[in-house]
Protein backbone atom coordinates (compact mmCIF):
# COMPACT_ATOMS: atom_id res chain seq x y z
CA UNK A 1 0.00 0.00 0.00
CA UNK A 2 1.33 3.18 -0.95
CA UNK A 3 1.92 5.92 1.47
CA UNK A 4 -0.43 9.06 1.68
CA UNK A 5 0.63 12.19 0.21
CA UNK A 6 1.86 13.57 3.56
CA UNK A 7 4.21 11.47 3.63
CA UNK A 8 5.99 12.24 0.03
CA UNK A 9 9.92 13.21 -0.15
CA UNK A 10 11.15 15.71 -3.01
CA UNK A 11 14.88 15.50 -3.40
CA UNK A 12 17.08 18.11 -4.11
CA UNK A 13 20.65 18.00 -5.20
CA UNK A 14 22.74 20.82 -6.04
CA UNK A 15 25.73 19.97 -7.56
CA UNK A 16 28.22 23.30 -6.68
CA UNK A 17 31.67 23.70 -7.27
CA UNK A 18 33.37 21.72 -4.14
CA UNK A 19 30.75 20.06 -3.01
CA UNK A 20 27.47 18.62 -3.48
CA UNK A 21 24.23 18.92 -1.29
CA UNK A 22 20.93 16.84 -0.96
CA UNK A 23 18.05 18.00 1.11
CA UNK A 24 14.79 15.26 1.69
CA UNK A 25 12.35 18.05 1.77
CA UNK A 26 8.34 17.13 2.15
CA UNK A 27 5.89 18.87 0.44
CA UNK A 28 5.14 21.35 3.53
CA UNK A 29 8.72 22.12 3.45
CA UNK A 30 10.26 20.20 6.39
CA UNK A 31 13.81 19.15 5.38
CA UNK A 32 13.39 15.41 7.19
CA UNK A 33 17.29 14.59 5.77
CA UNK A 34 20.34 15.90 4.57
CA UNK A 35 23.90 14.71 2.93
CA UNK A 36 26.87 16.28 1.60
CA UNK A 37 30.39 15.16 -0.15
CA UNK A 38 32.86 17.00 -1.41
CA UNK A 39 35.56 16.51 -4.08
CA UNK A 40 38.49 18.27 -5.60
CA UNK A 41 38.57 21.18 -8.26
CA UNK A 42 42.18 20.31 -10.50
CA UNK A 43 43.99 23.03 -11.00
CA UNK A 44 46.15 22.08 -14.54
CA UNK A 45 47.77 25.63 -14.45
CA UNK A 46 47.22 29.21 -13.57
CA UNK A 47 43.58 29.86 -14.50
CA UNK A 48 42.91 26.25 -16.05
CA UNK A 49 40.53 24.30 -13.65
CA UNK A 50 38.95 21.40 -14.41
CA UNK A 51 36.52 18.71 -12.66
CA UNK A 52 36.12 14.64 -12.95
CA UNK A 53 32.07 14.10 -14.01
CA UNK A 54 33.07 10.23 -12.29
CA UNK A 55 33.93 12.49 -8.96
CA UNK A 56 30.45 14.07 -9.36
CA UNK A 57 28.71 11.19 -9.49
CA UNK A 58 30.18 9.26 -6.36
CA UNK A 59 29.68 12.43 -4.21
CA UNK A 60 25.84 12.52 -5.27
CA UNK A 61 25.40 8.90 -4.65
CA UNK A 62 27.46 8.99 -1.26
CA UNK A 63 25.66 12.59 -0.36
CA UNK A 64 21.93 10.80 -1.16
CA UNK A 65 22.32 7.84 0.86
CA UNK A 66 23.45 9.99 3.96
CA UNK A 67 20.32 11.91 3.21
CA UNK A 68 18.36 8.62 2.76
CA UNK A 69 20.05 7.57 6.99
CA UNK A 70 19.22 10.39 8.01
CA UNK A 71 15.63 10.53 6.75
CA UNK A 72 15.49 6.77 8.16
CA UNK A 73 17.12 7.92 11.25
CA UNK A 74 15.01 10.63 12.05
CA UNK A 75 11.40 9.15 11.04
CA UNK A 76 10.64 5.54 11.68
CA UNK A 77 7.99 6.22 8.57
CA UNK A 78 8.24 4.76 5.40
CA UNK A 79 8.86 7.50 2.86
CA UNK A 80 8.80 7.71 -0.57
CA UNK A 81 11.02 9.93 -3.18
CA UNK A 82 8.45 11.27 -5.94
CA UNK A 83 10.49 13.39 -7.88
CA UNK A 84 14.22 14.65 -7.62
CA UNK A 85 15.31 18.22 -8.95
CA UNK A 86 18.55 19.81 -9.92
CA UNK A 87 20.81 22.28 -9.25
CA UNK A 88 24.31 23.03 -10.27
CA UNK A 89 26.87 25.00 -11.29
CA UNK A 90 26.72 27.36 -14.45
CA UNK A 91 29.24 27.76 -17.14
CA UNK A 92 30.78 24.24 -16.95
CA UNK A 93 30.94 22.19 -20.26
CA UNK A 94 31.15 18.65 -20.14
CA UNK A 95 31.69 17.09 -23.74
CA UNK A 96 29.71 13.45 -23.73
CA UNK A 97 30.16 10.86 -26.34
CA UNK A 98 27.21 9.15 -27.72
CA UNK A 99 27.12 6.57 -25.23
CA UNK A 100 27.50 9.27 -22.77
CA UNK A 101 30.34 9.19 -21.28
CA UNK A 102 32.72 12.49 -20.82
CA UNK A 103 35.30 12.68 -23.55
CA UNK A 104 37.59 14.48 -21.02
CA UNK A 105 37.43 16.41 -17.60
CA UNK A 106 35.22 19.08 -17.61
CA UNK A 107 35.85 22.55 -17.67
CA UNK A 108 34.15 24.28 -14.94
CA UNK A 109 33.07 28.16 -14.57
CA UNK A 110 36.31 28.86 -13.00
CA UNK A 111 38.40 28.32 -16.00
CA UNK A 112 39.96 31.33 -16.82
CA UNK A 113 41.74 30.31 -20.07
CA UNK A 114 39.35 30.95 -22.74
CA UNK A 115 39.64 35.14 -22.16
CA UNK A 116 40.94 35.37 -25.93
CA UNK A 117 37.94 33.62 -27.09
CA UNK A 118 35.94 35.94 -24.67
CA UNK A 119 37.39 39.13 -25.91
CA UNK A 120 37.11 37.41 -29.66
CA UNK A 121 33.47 37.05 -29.65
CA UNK A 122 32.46 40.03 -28.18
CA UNK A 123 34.12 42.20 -30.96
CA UNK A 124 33.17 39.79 -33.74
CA UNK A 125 29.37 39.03 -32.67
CA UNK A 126 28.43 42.37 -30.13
CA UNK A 127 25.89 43.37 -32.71
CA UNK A 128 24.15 39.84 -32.01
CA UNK A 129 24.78 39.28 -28.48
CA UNK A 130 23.07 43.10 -27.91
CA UNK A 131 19.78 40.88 -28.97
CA UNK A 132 20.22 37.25 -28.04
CA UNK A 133 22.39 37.47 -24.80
CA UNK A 134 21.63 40.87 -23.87
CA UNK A 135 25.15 41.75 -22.84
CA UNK A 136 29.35 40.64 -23.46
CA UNK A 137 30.50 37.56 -22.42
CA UNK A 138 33.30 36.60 -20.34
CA UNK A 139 36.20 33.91 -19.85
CA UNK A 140 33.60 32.34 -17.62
CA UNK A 141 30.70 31.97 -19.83
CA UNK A 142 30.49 28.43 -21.77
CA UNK A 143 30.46 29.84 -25.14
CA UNK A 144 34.01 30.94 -25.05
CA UNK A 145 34.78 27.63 -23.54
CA UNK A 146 33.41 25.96 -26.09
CA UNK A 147 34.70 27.99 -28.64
CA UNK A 148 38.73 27.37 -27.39
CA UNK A 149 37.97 23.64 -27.19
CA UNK A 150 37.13 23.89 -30.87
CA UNK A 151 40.07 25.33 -32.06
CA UNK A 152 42.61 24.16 -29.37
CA UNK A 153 41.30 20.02 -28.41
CA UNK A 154 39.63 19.24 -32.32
CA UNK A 155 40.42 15.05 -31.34
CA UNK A 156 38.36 15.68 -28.61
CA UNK A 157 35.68 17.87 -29.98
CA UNK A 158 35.04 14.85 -32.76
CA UNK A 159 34.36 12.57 -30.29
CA UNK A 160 31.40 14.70 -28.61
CA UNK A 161 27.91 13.85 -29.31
CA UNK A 162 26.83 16.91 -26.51
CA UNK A 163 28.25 19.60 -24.36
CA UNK A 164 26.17 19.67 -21.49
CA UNK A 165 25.97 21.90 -18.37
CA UNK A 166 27.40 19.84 -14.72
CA UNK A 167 24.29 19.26 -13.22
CA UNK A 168 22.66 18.02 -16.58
CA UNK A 169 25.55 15.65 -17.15
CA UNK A 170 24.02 14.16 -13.49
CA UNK A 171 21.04 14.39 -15.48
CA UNK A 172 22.21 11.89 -18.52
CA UNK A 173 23.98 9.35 -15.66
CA UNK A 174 20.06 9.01 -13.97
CA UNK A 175 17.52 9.18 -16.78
CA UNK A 176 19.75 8.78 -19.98
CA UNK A 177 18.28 12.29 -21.11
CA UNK A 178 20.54 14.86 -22.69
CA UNK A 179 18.83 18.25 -22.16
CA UNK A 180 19.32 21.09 -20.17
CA UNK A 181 16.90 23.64 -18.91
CA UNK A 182 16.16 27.42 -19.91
CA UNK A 183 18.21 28.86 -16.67
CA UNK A 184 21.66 26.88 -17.37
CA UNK A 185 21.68 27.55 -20.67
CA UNK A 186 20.73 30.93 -20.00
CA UNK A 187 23.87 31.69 -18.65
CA UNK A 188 25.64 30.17 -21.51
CA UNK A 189 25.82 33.19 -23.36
CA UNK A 190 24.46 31.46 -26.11
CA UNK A 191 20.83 31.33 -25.38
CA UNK A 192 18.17 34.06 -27.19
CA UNK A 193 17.06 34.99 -23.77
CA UNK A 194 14.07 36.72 -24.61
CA UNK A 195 13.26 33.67 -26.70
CA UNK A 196 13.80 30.70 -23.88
CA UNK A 197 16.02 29.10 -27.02
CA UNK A 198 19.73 28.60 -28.33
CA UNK A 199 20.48 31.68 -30.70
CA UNK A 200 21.24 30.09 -34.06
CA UNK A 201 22.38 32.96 -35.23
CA UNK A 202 24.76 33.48 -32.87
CA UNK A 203 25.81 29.78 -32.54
CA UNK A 204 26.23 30.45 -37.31
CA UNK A 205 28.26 33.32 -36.31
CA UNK A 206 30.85 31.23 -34.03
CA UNK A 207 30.86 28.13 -35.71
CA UNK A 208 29.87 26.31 -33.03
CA UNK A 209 27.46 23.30 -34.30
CA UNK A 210 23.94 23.54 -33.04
CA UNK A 211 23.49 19.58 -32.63
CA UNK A 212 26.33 19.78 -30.26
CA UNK A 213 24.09 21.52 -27.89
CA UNK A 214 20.94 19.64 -26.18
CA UNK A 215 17.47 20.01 -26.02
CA UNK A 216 16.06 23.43 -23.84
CA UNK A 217 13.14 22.64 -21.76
CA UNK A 218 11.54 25.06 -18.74
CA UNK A 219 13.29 24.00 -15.12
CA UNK A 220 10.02 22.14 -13.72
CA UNK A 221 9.83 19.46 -17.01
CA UNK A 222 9.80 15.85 -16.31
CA UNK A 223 13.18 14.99 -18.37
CA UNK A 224 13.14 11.19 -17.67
CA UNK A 225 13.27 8.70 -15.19
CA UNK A 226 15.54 6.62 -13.03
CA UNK A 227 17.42 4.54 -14.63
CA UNK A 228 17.68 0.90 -12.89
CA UNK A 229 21.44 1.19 -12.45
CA UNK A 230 21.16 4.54 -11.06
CA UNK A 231 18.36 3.91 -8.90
CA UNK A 232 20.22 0.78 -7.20
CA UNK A 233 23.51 3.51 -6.48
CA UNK A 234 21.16 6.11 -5.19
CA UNK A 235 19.15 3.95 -2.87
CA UNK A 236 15.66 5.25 -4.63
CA UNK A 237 13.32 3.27 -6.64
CA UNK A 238 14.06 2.62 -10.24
CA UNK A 239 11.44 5.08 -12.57
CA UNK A 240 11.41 7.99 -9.71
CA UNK A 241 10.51 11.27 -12.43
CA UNK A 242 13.74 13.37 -12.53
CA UNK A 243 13.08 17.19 -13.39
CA UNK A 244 15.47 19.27 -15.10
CA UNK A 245 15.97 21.75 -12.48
CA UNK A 246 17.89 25.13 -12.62
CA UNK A 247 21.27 26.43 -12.55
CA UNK A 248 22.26 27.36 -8.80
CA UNK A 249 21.42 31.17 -9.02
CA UNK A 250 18.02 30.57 -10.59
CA UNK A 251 17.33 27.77 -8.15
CA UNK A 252 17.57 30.30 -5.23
CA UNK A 253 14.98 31.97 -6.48
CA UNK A 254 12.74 28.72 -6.29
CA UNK A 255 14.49 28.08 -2.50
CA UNK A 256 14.00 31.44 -1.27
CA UNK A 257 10.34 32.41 -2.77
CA UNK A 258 11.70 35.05 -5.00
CA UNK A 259 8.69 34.53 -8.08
CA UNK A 260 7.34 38.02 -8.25
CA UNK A 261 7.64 41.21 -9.05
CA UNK A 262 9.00 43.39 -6.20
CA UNK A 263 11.07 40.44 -4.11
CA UNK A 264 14.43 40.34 -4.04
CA UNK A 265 16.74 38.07 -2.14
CA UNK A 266 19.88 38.33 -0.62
CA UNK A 267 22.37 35.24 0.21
CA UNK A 268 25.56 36.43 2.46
CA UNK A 269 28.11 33.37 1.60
CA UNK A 270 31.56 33.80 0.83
CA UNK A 271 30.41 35.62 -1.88
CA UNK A 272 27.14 37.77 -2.00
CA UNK A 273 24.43 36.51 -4.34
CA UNK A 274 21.35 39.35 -5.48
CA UNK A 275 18.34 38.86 -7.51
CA UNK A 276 15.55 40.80 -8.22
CA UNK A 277 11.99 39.33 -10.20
CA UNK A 278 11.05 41.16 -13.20
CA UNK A 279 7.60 42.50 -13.98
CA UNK A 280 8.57 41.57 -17.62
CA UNK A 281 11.07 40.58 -20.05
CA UNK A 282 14.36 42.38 -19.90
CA UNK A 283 15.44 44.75 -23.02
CA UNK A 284 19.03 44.64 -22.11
CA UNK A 285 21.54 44.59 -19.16
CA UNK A 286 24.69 46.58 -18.29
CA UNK A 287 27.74 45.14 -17.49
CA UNK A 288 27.88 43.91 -14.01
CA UNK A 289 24.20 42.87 -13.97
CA UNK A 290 22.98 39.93 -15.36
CA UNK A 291 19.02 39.49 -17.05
CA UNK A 292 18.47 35.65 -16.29
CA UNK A 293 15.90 33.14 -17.45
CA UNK A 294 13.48 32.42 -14.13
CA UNK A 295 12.99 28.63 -13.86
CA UNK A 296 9.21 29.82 -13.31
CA UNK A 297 8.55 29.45 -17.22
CA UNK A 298 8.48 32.78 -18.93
CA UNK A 299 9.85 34.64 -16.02
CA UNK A 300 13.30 36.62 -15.39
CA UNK A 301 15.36 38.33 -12.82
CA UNK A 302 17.95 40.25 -12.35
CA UNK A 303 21.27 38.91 -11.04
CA UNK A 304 23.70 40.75 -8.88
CA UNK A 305 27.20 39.70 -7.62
CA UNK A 306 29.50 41.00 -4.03
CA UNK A 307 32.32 39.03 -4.94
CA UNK A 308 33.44 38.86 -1.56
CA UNK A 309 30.69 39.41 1.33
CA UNK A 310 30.77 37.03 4.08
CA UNK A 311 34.54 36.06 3.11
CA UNK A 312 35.45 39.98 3.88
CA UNK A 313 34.57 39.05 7.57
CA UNK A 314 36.36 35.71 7.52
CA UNK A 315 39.96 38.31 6.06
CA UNK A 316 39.46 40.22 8.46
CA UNK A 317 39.31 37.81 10.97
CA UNK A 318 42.69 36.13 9.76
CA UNK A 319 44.25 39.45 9.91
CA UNK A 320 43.42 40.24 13.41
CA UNK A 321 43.75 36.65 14.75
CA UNK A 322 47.03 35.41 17.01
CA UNK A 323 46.57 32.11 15.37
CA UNK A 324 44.86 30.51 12.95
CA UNK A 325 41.89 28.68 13.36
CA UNK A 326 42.16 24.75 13.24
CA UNK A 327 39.07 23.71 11.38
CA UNK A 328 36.68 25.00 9.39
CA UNK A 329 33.97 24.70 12.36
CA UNK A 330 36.54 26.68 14.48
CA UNK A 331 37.14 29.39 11.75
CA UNK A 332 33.33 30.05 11.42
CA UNK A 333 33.11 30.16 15.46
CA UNK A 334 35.84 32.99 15.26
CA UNK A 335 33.92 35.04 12.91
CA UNK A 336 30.62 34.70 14.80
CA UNK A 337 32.60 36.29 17.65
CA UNK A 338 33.69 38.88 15.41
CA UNK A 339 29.99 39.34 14.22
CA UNK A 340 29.21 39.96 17.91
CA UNK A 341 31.90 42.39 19.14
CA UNK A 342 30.72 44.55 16.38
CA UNK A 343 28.20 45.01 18.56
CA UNK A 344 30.20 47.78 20.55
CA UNK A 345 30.32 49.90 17.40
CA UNK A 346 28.08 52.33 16.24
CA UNK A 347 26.30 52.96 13.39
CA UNK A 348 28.75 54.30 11.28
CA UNK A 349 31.71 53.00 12.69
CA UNK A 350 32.88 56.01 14.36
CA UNK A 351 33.19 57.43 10.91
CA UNK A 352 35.23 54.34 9.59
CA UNK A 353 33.99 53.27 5.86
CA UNK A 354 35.31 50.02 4.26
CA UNK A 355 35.33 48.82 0.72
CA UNK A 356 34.27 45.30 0.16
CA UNK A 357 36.24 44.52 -3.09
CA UNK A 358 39.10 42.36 -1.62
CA UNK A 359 38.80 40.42 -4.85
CA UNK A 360 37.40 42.76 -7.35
CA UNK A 361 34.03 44.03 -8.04
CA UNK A 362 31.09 42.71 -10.09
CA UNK A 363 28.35 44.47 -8.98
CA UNK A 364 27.53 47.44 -10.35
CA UNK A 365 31.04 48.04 -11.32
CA UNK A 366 32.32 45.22 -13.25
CA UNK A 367 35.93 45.42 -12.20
CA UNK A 368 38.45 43.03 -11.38
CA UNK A 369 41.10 45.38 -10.53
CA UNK A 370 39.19 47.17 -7.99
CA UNK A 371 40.94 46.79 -4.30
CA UNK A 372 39.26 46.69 -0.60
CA UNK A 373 40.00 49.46 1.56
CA UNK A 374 39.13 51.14 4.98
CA UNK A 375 38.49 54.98 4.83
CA UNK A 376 38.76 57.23 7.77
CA UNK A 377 40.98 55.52 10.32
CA UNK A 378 42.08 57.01 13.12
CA UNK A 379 43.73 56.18 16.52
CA UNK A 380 40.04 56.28 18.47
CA UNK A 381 38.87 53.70 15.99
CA UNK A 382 38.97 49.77 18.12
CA UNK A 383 38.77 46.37 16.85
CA UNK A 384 34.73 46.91 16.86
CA UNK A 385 34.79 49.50 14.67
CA UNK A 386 36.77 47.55 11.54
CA UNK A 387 34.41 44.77 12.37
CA UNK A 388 31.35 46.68 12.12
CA UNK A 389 32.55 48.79 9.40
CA UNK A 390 33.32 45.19 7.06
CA UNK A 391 29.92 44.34 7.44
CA UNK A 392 28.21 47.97 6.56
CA UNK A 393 31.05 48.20 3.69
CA UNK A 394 29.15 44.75 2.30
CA UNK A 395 26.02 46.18 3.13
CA UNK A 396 26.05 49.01 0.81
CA UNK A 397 27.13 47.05 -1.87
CA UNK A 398 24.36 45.29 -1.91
CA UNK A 399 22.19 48.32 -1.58
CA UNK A 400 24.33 49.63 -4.32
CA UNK A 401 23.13 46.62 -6.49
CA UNK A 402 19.89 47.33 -5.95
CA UNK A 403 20.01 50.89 -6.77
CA UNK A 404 21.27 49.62 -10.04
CA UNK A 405 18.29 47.57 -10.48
CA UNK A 406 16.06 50.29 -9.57
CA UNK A 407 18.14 52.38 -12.77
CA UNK A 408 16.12 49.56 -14.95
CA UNK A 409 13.03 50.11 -13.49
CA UNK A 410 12.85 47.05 -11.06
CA UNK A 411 12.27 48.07 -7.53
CA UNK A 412 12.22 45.69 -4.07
CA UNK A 413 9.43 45.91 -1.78
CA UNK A 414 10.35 42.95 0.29
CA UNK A 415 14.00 41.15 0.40
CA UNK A 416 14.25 37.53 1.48
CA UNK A 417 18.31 37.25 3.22
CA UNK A 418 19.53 33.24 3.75
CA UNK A 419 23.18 31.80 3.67
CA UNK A 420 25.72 31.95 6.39
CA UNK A 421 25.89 35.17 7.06
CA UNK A 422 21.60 35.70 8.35
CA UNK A 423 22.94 34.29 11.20
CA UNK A 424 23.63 37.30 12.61
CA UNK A 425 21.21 39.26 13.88
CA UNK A 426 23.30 42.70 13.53
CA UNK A 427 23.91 41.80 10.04
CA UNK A 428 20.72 42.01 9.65
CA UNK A 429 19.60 44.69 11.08
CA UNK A 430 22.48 46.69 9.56
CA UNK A 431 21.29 45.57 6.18
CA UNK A 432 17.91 46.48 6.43
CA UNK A 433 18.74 49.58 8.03
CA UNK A 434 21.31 50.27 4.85
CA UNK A 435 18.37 49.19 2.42
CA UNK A 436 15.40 50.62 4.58
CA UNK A 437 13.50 47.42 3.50
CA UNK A 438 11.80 44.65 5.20
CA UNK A 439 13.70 41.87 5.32
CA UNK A 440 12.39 38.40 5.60
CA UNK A 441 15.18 35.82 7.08
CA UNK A 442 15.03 32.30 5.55
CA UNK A 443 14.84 28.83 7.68
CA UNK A 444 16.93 27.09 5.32
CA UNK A 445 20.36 28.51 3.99
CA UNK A 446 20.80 25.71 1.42
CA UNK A 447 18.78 27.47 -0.42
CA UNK A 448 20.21 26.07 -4.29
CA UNK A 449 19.32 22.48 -3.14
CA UNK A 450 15.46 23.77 -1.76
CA UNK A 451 15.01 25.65 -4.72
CA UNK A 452 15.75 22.32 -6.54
CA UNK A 453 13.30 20.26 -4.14
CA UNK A 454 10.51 23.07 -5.17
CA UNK A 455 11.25 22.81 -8.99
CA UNK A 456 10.45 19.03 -8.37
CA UNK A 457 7.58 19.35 -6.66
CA UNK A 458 5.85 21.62 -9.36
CA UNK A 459 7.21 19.49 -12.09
CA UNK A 460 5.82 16.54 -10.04
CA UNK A 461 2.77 17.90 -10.12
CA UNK A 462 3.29 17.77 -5.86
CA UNK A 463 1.98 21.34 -6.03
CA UNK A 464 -0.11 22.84 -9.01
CA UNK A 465 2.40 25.72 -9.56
CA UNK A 466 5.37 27.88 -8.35
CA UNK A 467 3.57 29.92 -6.23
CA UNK A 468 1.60 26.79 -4.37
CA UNK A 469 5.13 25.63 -3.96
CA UNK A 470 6.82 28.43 -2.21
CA UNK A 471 4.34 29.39 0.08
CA UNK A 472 4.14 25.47 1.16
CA UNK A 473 7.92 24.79 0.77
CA UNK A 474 9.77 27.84 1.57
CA UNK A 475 9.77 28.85 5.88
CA UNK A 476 10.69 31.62 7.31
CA UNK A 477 11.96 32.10 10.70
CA UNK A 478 11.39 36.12 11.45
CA UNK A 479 11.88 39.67 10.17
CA UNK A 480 13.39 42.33 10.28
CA UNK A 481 12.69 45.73 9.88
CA UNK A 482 14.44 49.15 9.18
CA UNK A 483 14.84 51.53 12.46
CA UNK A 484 14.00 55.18 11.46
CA UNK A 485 17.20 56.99 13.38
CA UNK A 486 19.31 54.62 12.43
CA UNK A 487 18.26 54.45 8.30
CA UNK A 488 18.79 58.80 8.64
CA UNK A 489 22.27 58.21 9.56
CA UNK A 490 23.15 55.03 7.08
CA UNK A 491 22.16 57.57 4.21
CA UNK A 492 24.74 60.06 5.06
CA UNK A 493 28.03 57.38 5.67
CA UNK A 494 26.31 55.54 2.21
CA UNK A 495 26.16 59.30 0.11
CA UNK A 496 30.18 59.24 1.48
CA UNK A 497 30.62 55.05 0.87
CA UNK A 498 29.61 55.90 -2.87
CA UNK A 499 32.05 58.48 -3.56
CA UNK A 500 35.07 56.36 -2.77
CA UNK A 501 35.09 53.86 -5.83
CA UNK A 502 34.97 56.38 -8.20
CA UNK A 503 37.88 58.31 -6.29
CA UNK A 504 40.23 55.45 -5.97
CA UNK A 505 39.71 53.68 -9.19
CA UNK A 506 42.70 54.73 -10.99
CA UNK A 507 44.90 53.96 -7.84
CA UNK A 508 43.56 50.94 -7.41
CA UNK A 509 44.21 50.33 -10.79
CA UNK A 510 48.15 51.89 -10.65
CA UNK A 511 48.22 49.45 -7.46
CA UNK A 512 46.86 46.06 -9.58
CA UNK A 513 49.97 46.96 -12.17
CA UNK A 514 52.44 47.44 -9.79
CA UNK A 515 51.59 43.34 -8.22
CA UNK A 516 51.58 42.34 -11.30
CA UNK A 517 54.92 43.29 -12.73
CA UNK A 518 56.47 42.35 -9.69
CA UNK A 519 54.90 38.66 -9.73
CA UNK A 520 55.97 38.78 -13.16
CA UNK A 521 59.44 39.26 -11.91
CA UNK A 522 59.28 37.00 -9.30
């Protein structure tokens, strides 16, 4: 006898770029299990990294079945998996024979060594990418990838039946399906965005073949099924549906609710992730925003990067440290303490500013040579006061972002903040004092995997649509609200805050040239 719906599991795996992550979510949105596994990113040089698709696989079969025990572990009921949903990575390609198997490592977003490509196709092809991709493309984006293992690995490239996204290559090793959905190849470059389909005349322009690319579907289709083999290595029963999911960004969106117009969401990780639901279809997108394909069919948002948010706190914690912290449990301990003897500071820091960009900027400046710094030191300033000031510095970046979104017409009314750094409450507070908006703070911080559980249940058929979905599947545990004394004086230090970019760009720039002649001559 089958169990009653109650007691349904949607699976969600997110496939990211150390480590994978399953959540056993049920349809009211209680995450009964959870697994993990990591594995290694290979470095071949500077700027070359590259994955195993084999290492992917054992990590999602070793992180399911330690979601499976726990599930077990947890609730003597029998459950059932209905559906499983995916999440991943963007910009990886992995090149698949026709009996699918990978016809070398992949190349993962973090390869840097396709920049001539990059730079190639957006002076050869700007004129179409202005329409299709709605913006340049980068070292990171697939289609230069794919474009420098056409002219650099040609053995190879005859060999490929597919070049498929991370997650979907998951995809092909459960349901033997090669397809990816509208949000991965979104972020291709090489998808007509407004058009939810690969931009032939882009792909004519490049020479890159279509049939090397797979089938685009919307995030919530049923792609396939569990393969027997796969089934028996996951621990689920053979035929479970398997639904093409999202790429990790778009799947926050599902995992943190963001599927209308006027939310936004914030995730403080090591980096800061923004996005922002259009009312409509985006027309075109400056450089250091990104218009993405929704996985809620037809529907976009805006994407915003801090390329180092909660990491700034981690630095700074390093810096100031006597000794360096033995695990990673430890390290995050060390910054919580940091995160509460910010406390002692003021708003404003005692006048101390900071500049998140320890590792560039993205968003809304789009540049990698931009440097961190802390303005207005001076000998009355205390550890409290850099600590506090890190975490307003990240704060209006992210307000900055926002304000850029608000330049295209797309305004938040609500935010929705997860990820490791909503565990502060002062953090909190200090961003929505910063952004004088509500904030709502999100149970679960995993929020790629969730959003991958959600797109599964709506594919599933679990819940009717989207919106069914995330008001079943996606908890909140509070919010927080903007104090008015406190907003009047975070506009002042933020009209100050945006004045320093622009006044230290060249020097930062002077500074990036002077490093890199002398590593050059080191």
């Amino acid at each position: 006898m089958n169990p009653p719906p109650g007691y349904d599991l949607l699976l969600g795996i997110d496939l990211g770029t150390s480590a994978v992550k399953v959540l056993a979510v049920t349809p009211q949105g209680e995450v009964i299990g959870r697994g993990s596994a990591h594995y290694e990113i290979r470095w071949l040089r500077e700027g070359w990294a590259e994955q195993e698709p084999a290492d992917w696989w054992a990590a999602t079969v070793s992180a399911t079945r330690a979601a499976l025990v726990d599930v077990a572990a947890k609730d003597a009921t029998r459950r059932r998996v209905v559906a499983l949903g995916l999440s991943g990575q963007v910009n990886g390609v992995v090149l698949l024979d026709r009996r699918g198997n990978p016809v070398r490592p992949a190349v993962i977003w973090l390869d840097q060594r396709a920049a001539p490509e990059a730079g190639e196709i957006n002076r050869t092809a700007a004129d179409v990418l202005a329409e299709t991709a709605l913006g340049r493309v980068s070292a990171v984006h697939a289609a230069a990838k794919l474009l420098w293992l056409l002219r650099h690995e040609p053995e190879a490239m005859r060999q490929a039946w597919k070049a498929v996204a991370p997650k979907d290559a998951l995809t092909w090793r459960m349901a033997g399906q090669a397809v990816t959905d509208v949000t991965d190849a979104g972020a291709t470059g090489l998808l007509d965005v407004r058009r939810r389909r690969w931009a032939d005349t882009l792909l004519e322009r490049l020479g890159i073949p279509r049939e090397l690319l797979p089938e685009v579907v919307e995030s919530p289709t049923v792609v396939g099924h569990l393969r027997p083999e796969a089934a028996e290595a996951l621990g689920l029963s053979p035929g479970t549906p398997v639904v093409a999911g999202a790429g990790d960004m778009a799947a926050i969106t599902a995992g943190t609710g963001t599927i209308a117009a006027g939310l936004g969401c914030i995730m403080i990780g090591t980096a800061g992730q923004i996005a922002l639901y259009m009312a409509g279809q985006p027309s075109a997108a400056p450089e250091g925003i990104w218009a993405m394909t929704a996985p809620v069919p037809g529907g976009y948002f805006w994407h915003g990067l801090v390329m180092t948010a909660g990491y700034c706190l981690t630095w700074l914690g390093e810096v100031v440290s006597r000794a360096q912290a033995s695990t990673p449990a430890a390290a995050t301990a060390d910054v919580g303490l940091l995160a509460v003897e910010a406390q002692d500071a003021p708003p404003g820091s005692r006048g101390l500013l900071f500049l998140p960009f320890l590792d560039g900027a993205a968003t809304p400046h789009a540049d990698p040579q931009a440097r961190g710094a802390f303005f207005g030191a001076t000998s009355t300033h205390r550890r409290a006061d850099f600590v506090r000031a890190v975490m307003e510095g990240v704060a209006y970046n992210f307000r900055d972002a926002f304000e850029a979104f608000a330049a295209l017409g797309e305004r938040a009314a609500r935010i929705r903040v997860g990820g490791g750094g909503a565990r502060s409450l002062l953090w909190l507070q200090i961003l929505a004092d910063v952004l004088a908006t509500d904030l709502d703070v999100l149970e679960e911080h995993d929020a790629s995997a969730l959003g991958a559980a959600v797109i599964a249940a709506v594919g599933a058929g679990v819940h009717a649509d989207f919106q069914t979905a995330c008001r079943a599947m996606v908890r909140l545990r509070g919010a927080v609200g903007p104090d008015a004394e406190r907003r009047r004086q975070y506009e002042e230090y933020y009209a100050i805050y945006r004045q320093l970019y622009p006044s230290t760009r060249e020097l930062a720039h002077a500074l990036a040239r002077l490093t890199a002649q002398a590593s050059g001559q080191g």
